[in-house]
PDB file of N, CA and C in Angstrom:
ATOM      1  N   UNK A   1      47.989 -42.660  70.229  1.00  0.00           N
ATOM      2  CA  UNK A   1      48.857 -42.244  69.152  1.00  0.00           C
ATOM      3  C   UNK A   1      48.016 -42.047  67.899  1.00  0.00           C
ATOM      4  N   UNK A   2      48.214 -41.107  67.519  1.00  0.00           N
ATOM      5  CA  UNK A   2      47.636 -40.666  66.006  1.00  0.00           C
ATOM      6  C   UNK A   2      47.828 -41.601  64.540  1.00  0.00           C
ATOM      7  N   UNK A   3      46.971 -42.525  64.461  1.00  0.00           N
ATOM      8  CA  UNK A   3      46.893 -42.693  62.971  1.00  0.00           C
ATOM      9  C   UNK A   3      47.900 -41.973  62.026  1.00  0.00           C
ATOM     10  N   UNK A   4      48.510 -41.993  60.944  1.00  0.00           N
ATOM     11  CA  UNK A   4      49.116 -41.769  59.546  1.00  0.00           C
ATOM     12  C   UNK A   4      48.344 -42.522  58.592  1.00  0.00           C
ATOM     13  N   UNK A   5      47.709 -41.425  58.067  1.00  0.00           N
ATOM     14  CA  UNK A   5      47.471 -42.001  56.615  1.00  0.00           C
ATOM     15  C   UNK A   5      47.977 -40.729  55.621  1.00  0.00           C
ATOM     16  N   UNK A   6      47.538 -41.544  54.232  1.00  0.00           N
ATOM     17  CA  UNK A   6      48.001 -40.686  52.999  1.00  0.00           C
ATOM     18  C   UNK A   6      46.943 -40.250  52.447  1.00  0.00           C
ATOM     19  N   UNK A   7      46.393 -39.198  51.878  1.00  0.00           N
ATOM     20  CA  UNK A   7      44.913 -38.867  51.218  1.00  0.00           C
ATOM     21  C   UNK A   7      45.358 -39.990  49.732  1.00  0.00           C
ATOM     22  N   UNK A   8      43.926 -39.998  49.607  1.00  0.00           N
ATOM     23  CA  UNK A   8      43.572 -40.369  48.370  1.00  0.00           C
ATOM     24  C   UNK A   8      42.786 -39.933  47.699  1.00  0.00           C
ATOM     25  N   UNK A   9      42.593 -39.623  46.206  1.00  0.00           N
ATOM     26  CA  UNK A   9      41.714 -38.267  45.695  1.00  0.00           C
ATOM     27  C   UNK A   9      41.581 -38.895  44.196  1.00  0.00           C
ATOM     28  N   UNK A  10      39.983 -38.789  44.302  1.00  0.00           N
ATOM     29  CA  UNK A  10      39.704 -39.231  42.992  1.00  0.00           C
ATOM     30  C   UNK A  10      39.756 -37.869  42.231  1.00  0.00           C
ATOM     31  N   UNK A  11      40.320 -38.361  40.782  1.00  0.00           N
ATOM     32  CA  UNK A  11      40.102 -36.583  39.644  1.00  0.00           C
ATOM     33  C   UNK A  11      39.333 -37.439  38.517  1.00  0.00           C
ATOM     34  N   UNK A  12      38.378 -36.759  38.034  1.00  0.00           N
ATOM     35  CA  UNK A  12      37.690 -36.887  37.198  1.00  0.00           C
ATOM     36  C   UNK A  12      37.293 -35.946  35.915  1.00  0.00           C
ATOM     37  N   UNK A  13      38.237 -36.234  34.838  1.00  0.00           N
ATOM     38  CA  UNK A  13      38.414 -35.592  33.592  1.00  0.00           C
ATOM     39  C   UNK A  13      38.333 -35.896  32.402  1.00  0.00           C
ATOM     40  N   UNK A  14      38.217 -34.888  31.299  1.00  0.00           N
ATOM     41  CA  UNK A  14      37.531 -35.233  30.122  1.00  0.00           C
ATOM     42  C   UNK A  14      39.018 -35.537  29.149  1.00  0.00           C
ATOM     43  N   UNK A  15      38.678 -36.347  28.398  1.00  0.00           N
ATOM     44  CA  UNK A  15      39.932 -36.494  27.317  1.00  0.00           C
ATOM     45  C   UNK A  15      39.564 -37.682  26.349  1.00  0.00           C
ATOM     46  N   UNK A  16      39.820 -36.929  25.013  1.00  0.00           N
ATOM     47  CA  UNK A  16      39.461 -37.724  23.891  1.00  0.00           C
ATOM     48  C   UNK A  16      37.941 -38.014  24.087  1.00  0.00           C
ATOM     49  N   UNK A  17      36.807 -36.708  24.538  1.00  0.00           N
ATOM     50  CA  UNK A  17      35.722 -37.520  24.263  1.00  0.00           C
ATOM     51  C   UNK A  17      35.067 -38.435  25.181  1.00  0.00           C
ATOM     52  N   UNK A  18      36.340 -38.639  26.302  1.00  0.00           N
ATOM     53  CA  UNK A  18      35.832 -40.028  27.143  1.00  0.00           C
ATOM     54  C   UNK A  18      35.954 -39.428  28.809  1.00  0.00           C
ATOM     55  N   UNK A  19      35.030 -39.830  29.847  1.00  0.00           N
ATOM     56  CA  UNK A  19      35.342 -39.467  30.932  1.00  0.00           C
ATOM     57  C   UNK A  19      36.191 -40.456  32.192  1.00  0.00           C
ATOM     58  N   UNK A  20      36.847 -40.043  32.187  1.00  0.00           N
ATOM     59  CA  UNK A  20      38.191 -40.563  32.975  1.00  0.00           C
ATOM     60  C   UNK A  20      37.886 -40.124  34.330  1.00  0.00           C
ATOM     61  N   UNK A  21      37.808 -41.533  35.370  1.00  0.00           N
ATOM     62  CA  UNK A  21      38.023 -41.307  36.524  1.00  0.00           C
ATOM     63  C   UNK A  21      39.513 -42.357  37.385  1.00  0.00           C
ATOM     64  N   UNK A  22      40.338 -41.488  37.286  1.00  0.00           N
ATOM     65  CA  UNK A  22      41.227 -42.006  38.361  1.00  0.00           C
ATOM     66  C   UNK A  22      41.684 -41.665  39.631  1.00  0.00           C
ATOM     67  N   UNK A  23      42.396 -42.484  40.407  1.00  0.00           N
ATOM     68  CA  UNK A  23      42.703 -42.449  42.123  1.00  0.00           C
ATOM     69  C   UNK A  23      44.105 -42.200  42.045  1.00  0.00           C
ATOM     70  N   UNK A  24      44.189 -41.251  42.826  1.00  0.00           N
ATOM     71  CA  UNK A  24      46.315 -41.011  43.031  1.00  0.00           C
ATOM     72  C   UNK A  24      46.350 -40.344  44.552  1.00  0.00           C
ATOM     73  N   UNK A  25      47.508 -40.623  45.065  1.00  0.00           N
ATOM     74  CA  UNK A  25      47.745 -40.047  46.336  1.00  0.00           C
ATOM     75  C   UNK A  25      48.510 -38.864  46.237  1.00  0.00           C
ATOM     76  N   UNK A  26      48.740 -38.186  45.030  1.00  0.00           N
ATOM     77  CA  UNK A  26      49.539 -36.582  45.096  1.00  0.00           C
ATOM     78  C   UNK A  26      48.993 -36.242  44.005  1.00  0.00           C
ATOM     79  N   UNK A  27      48.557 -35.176  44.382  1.00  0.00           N
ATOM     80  CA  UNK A  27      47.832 -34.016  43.422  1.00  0.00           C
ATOM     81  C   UNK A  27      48.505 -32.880  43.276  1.00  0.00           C
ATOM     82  N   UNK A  28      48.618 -31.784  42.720  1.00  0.00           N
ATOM     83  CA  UNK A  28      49.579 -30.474  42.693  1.00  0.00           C
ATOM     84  C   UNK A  28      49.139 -29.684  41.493  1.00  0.00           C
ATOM     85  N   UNK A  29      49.486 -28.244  41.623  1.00  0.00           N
ATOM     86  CA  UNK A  29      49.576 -27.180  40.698  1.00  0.00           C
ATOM     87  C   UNK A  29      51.142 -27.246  40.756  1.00  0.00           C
ATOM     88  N   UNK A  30      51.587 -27.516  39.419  1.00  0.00           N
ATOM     89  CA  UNK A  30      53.109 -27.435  39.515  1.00  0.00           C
ATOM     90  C   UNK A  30      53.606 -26.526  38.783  1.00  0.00           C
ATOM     91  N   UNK A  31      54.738 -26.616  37.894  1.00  0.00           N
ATOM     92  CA  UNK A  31      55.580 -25.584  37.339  1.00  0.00           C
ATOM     93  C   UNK A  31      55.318 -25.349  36.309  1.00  0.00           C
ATOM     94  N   UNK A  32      54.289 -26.539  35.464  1.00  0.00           N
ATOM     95  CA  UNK A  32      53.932 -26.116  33.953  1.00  0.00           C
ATOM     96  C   UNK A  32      52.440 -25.571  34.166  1.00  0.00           C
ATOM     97  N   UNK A  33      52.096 -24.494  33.857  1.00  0.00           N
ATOM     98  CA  UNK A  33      51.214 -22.901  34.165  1.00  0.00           C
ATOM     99  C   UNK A  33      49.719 -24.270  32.701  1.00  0.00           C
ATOM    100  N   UNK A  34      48.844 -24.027  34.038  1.00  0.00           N
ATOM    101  CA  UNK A  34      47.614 -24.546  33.027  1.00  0.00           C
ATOM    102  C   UNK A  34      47.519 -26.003  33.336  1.00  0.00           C
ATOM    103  N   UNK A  35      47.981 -26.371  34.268  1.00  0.00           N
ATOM    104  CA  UNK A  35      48.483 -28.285  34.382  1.00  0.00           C
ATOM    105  C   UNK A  35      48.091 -28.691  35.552  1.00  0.00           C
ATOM    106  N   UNK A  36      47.298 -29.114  36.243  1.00  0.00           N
ATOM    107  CA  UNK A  36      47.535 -30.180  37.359  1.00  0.00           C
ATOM    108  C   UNK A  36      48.462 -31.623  37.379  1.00  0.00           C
ATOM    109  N   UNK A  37      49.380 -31.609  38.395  1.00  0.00           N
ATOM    110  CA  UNK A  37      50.060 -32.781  38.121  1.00  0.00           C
ATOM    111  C   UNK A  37      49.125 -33.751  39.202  1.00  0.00           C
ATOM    112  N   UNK A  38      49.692 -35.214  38.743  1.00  0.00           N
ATOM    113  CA  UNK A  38      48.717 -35.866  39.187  1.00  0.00           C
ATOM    114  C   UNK A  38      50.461 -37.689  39.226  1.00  0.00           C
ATOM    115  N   UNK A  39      50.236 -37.840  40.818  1.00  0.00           N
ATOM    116  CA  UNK A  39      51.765 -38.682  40.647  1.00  0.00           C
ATOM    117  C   UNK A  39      50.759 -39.603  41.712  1.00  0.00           C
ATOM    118  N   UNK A  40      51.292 -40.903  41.366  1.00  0.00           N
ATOM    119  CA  UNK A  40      51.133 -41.981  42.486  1.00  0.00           C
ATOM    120  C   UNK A  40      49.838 -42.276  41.920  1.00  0.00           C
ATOM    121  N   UNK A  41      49.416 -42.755  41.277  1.00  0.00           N
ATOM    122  CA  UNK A  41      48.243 -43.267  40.635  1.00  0.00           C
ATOM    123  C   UNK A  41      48.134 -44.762  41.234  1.00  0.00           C
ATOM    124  N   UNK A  42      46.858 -44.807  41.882  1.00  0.00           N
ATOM    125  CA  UNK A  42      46.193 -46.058  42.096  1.00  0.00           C
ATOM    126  C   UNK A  42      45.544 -46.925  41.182  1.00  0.00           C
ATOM    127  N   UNK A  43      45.630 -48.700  41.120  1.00  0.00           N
ATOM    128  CA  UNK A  43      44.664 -49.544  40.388  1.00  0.00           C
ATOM    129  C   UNK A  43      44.714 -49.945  41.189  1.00  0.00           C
ATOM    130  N   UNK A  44      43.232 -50.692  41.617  1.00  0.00           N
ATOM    131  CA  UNK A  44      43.056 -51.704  42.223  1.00  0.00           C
ATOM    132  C   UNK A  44      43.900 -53.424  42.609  1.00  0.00           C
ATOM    133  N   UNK A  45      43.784 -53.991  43.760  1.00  0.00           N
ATOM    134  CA  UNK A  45      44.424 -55.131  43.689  1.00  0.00           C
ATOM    135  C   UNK A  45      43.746 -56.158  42.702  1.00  0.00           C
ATOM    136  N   UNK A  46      45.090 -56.872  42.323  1.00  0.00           N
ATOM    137  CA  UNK A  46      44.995 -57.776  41.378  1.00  0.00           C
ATOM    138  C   UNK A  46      44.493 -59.475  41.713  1.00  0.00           C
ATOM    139  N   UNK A  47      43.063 -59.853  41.163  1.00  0.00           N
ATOM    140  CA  UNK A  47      42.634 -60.907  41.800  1.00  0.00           C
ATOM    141  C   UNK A  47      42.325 -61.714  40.414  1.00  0.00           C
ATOM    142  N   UNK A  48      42.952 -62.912  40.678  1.00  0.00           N
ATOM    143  CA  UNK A  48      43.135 -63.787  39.301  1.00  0.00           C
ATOM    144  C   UNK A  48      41.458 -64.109  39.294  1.00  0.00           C
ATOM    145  N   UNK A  49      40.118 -64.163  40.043  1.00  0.00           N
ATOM    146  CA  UNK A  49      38.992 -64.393  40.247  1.00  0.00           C
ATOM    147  C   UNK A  49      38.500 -63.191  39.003  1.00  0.00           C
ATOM    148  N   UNK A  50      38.355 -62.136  39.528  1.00  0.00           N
ATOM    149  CA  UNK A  50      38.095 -60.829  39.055  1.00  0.00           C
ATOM    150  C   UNK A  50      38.733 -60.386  38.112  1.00  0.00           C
ATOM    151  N   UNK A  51      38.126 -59.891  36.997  1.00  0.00           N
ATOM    152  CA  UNK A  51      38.424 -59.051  35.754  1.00  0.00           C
ATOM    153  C   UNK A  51      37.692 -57.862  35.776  1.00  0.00           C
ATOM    154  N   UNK A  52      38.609 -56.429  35.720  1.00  0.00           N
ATOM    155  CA  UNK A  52      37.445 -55.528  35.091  1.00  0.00           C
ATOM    156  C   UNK A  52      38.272 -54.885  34.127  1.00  0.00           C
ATOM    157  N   UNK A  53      37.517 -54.985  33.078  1.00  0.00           N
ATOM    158  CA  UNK A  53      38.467 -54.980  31.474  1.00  0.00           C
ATOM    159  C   UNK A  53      38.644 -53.411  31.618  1.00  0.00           C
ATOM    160  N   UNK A  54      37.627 -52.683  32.289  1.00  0.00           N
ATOM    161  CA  UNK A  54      38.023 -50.944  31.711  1.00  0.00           C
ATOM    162  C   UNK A  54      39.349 -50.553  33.142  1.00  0.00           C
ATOM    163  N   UNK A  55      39.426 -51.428  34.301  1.00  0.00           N
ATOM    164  CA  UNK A  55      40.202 -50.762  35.066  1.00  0.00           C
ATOM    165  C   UNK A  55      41.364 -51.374  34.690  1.00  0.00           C
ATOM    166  N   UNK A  56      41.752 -52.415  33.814  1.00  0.00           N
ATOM    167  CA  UNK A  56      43.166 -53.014  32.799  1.00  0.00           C
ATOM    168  C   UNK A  56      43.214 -52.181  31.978  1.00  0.00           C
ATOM    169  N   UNK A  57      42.386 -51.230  30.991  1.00  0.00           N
ATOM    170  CA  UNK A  57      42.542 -50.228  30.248  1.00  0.00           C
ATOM    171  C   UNK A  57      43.586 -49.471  30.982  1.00  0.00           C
ATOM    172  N   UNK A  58      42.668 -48.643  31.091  1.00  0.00           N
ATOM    173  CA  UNK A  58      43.476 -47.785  31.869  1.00  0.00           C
ATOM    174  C   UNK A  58      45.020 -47.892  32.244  1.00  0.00           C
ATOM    175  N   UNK A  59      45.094 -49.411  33.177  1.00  0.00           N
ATOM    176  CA  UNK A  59      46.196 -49.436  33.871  1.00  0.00           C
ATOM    177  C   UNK A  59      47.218 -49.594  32.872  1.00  0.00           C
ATOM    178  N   UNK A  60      46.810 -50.390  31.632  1.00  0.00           N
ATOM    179  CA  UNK A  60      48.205 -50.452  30.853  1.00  0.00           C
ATOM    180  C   UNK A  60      48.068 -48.677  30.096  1.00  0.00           C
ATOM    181  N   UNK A  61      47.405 -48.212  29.813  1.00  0.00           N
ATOM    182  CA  UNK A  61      47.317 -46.994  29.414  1.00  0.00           C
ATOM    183  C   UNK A  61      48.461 -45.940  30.070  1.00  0.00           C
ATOM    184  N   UNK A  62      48.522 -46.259  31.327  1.00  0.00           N
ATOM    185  CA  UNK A  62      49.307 -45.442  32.401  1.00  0.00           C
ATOM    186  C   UNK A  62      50.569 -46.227  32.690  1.00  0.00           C
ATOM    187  N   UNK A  63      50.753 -47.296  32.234  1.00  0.00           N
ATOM    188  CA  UNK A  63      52.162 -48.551  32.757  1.00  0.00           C
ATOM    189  C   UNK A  63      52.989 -47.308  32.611  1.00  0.00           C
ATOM    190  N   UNK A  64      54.234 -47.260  33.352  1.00  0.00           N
ATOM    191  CA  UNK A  64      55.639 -46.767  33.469  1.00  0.00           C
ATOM    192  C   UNK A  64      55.022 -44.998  33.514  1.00  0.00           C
ATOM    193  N   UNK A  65      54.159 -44.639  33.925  1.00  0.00           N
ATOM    194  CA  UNK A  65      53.658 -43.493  34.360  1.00  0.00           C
ATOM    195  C   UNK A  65      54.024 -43.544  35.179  1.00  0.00           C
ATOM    196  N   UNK A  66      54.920 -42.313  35.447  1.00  0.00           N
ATOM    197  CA  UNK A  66      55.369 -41.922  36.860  1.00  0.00           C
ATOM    198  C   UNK A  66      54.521 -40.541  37.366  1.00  0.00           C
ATOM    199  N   UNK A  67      54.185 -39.621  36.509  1.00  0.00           N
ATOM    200  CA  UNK A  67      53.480 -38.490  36.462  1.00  0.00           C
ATOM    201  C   UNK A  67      52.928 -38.084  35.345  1.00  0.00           C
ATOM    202  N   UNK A  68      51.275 -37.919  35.653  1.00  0.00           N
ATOM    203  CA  UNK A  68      50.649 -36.908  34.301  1.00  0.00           C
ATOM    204  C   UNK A  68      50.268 -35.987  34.542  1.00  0.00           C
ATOM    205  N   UNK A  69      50.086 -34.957  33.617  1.00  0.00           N
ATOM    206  CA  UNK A  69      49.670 -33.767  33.558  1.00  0.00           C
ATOM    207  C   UNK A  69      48.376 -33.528  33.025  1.00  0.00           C
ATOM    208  N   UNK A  70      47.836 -33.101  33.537  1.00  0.00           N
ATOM    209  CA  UNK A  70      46.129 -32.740  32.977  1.00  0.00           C
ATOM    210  C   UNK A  70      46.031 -31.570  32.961  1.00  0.00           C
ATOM    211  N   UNK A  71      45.613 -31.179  31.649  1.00  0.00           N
ATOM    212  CA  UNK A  71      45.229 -29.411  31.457  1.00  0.00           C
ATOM    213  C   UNK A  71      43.931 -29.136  32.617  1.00  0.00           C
ATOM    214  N   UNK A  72      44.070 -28.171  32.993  1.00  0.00           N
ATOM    215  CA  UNK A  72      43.541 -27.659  34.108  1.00  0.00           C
ATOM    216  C   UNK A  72      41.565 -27.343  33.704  1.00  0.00           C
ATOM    217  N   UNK A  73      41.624 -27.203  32.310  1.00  0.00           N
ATOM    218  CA  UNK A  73      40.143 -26.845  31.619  1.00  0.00           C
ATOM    219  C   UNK A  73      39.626 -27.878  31.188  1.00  0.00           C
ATOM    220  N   UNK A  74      40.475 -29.051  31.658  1.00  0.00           N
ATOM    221  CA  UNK A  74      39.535 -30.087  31.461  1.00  0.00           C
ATOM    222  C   UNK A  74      39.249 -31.463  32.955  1.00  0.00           C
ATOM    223  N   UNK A  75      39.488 -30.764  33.778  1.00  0.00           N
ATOM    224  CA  UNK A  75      39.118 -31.271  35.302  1.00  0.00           C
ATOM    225  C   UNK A  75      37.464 -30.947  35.270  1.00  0.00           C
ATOM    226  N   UNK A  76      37.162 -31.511  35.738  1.00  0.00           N
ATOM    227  CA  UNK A  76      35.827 -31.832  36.036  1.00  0.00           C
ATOM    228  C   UNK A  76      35.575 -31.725  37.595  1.00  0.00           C
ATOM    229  N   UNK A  77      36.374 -32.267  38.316  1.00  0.00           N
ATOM    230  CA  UNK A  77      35.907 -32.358  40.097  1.00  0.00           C
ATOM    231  C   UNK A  77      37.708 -33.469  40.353  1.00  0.00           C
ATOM    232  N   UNK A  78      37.742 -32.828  41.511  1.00  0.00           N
ATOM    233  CA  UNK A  78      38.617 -33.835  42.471  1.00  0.00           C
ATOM    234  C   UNK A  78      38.071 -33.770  43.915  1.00  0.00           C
ATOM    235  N   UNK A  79      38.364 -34.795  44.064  1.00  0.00           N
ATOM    236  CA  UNK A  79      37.390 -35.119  45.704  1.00  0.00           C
ATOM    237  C   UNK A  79      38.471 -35.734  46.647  1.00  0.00           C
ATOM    238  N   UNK A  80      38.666 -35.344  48.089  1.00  0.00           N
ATOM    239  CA  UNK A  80      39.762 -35.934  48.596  1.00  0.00           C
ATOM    240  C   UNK A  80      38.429 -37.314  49.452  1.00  0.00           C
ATOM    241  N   UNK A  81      39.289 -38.686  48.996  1.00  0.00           N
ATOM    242  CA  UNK A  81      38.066 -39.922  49.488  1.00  0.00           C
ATOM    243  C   UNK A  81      38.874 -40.801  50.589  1.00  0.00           C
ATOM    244  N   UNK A  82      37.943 -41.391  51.063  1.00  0.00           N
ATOM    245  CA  UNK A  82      38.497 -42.247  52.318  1.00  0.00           C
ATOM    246  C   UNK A  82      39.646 -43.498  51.862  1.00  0.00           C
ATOM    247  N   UNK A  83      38.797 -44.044  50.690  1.00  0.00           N
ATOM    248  CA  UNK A  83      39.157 -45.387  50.098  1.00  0.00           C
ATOM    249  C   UNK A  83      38.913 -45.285  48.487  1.00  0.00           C
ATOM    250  N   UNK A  84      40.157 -45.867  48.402  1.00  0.00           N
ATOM    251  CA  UNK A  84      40.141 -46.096  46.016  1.00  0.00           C
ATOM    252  C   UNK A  84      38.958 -47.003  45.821  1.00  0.00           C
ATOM    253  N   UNK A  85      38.440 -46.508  45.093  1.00  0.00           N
ATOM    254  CA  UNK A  85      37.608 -46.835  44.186  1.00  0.00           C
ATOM    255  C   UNK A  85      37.922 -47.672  42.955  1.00  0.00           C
ATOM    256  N   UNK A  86      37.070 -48.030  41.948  1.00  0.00           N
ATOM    257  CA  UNK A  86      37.397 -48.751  40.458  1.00  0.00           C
ATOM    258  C   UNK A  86      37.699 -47.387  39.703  1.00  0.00           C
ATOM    259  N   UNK A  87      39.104 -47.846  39.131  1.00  0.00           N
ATOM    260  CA  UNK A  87      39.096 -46.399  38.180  1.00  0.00           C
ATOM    261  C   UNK A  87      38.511 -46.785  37.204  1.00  0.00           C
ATOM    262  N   UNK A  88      38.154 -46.155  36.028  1.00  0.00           N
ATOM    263  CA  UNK A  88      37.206 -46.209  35.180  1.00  0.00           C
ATOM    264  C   UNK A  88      37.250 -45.385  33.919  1.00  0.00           C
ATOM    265  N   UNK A  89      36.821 -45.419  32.419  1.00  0.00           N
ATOM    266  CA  UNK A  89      36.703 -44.429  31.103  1.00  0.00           C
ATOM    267  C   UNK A  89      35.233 -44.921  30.980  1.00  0.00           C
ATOM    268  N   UNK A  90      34.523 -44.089  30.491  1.00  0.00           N
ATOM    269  CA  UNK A  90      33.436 -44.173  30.347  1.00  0.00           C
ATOM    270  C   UNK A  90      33.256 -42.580  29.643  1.00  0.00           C
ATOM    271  N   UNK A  91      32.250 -43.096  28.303  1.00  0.00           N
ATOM    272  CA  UNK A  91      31.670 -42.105  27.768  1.00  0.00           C
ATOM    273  C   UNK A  91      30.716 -40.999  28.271  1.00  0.00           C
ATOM    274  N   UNK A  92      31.130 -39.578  27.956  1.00  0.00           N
ATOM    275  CA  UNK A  92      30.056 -38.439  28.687  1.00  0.00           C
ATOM    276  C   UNK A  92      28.819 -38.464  28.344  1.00  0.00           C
ATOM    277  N   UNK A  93      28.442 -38.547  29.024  1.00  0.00           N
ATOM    278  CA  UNK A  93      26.969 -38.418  28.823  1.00  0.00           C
ATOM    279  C   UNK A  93      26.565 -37.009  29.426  1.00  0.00           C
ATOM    280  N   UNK A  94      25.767 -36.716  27.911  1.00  0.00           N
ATOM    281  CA  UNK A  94      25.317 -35.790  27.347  1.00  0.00           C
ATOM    282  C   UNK A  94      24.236 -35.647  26.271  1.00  0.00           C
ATOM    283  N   UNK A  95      23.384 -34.670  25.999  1.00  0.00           N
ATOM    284  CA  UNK A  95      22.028 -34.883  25.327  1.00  0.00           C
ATOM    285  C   UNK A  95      22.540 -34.369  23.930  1.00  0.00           C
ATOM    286  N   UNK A  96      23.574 -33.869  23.972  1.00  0.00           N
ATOM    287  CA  UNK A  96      23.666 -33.353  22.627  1.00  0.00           C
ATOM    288  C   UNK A  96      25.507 -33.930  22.226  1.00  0.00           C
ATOM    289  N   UNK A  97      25.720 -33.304  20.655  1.00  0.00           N
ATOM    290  CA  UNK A  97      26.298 -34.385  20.459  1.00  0.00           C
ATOM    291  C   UNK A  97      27.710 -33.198  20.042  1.00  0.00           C
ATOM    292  N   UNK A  98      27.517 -31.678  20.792  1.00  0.00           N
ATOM    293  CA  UNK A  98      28.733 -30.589  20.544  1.00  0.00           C
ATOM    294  C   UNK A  98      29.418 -30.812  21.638  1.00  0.00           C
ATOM    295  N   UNK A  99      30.812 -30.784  21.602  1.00  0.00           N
ATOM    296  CA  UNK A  99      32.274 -30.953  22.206  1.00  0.00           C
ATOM    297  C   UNK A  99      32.223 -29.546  22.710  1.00  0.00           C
ATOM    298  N   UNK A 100      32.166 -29.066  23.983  1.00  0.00           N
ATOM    299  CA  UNK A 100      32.860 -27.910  23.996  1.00  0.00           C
ATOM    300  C   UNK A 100      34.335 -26.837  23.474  1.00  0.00           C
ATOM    301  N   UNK A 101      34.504 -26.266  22.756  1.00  0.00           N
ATOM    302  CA  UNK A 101      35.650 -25.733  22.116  1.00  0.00           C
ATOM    303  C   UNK A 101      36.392 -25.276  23.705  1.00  0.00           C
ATOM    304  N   UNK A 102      37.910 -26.138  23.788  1.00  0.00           N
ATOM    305  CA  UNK A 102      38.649 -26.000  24.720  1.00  0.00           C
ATOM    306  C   UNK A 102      38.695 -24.158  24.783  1.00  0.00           C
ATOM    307  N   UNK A 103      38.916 -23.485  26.207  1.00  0.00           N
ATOM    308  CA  UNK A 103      38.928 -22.065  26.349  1.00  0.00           C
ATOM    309  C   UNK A 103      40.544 -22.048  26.890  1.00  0.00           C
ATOM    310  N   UNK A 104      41.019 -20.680  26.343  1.00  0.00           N
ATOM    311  CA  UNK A 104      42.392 -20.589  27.004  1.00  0.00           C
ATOM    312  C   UNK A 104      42.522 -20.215  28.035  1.00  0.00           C
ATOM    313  N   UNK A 105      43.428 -20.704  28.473  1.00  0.00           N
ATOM    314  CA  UNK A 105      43.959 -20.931  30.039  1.00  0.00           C
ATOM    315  C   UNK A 105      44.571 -18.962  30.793  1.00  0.00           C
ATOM    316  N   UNK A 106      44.594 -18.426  29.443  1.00  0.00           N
ATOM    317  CA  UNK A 106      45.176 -16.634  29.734  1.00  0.00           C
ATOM    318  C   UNK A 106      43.878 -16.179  29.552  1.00  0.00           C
ATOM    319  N   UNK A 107      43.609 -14.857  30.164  1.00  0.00           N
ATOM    320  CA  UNK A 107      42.578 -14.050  29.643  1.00  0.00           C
ATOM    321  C   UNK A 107      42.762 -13.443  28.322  1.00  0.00           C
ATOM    322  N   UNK A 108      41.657 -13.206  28.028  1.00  0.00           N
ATOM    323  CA  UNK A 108      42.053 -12.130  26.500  1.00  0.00           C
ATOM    324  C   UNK A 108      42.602 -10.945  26.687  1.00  0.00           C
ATOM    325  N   UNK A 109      43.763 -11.190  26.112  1.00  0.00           N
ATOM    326  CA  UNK A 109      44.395  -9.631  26.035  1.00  0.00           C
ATOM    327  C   UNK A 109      46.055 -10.029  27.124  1.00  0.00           C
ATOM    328  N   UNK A 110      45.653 -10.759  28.003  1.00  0.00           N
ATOM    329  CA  UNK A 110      46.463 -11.099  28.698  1.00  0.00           C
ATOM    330  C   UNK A 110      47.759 -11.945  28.887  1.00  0.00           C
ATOM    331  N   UNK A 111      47.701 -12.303  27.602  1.00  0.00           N
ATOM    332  CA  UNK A 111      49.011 -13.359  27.654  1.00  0.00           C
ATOM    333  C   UNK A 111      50.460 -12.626  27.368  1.00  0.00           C
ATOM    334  N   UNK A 112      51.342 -14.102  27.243  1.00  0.00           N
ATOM    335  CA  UNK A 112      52.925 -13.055  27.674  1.00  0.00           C
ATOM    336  C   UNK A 112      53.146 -11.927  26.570  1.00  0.00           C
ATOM    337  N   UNK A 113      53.933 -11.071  26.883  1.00  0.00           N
ATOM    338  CA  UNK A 113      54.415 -10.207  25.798  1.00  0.00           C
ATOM    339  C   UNK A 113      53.597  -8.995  25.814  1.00  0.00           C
ATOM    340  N   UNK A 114      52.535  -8.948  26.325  1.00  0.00           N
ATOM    341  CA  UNK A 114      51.578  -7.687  26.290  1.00  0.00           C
ATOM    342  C   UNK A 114      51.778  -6.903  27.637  1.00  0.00           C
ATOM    343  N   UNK A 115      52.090  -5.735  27.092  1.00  0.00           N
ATOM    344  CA  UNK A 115      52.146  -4.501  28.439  1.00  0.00           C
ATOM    345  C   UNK A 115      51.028  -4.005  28.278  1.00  0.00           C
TER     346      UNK A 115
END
């Protein structure tokens, strides 16, 4: 008999400056145009031994998150993985100290209203 499992998929994205890696079991292009949705978000199990202060970030960061949306120009990589990982924020590292200016999600010339 065949195994059932559920994927699990780390996304790893930029926001506020900081690089964000989290684990969720549903990923999607949904109805808002420019968005990856991102539902079922994983934290790690909770061990009164173990503390890791940035994967409590996070988790209260996301409490009563049922679904987020991530602009699509600021994904970095999603990977479908065997097993969750530590989610994690951690600063980009980078040699220089310019932000890329976000690019729009329409081509030029292309957005609504133009024939």
């Amino acid at each position: 008999m065949a195994k059932i499992t559920k994927s699990i998929y780390r996304i790893l994205f930029i926001s506020q400056g900081k690089l964000y890696e989290l684990y969720a079991r549903s990923i999607y292009q949904g109805e808002l145009y420019g968005f990856i949705e991102v539902e079922e978000l994983l934290f790690g199990e909770r061990s009164s031994v173990l503390v890791n202060p940035a994967e409590e970030r996070l988790q209260s960061e996301f409490t009563d998150v049922r679904r987020t949306f991530i602009p699509l120009h600021y994904i970095l990589r999603i990977d479908e993985v065997e097993r969750e990982g530590v989610s994690k924020i951690r600063p980009v590292e980078s040699g220089d100290n310019v932000m890329p200016f976000p690019q729009p999600v329409l081509p030029p010339g292309g957005g609504p209203g133009k024939n």
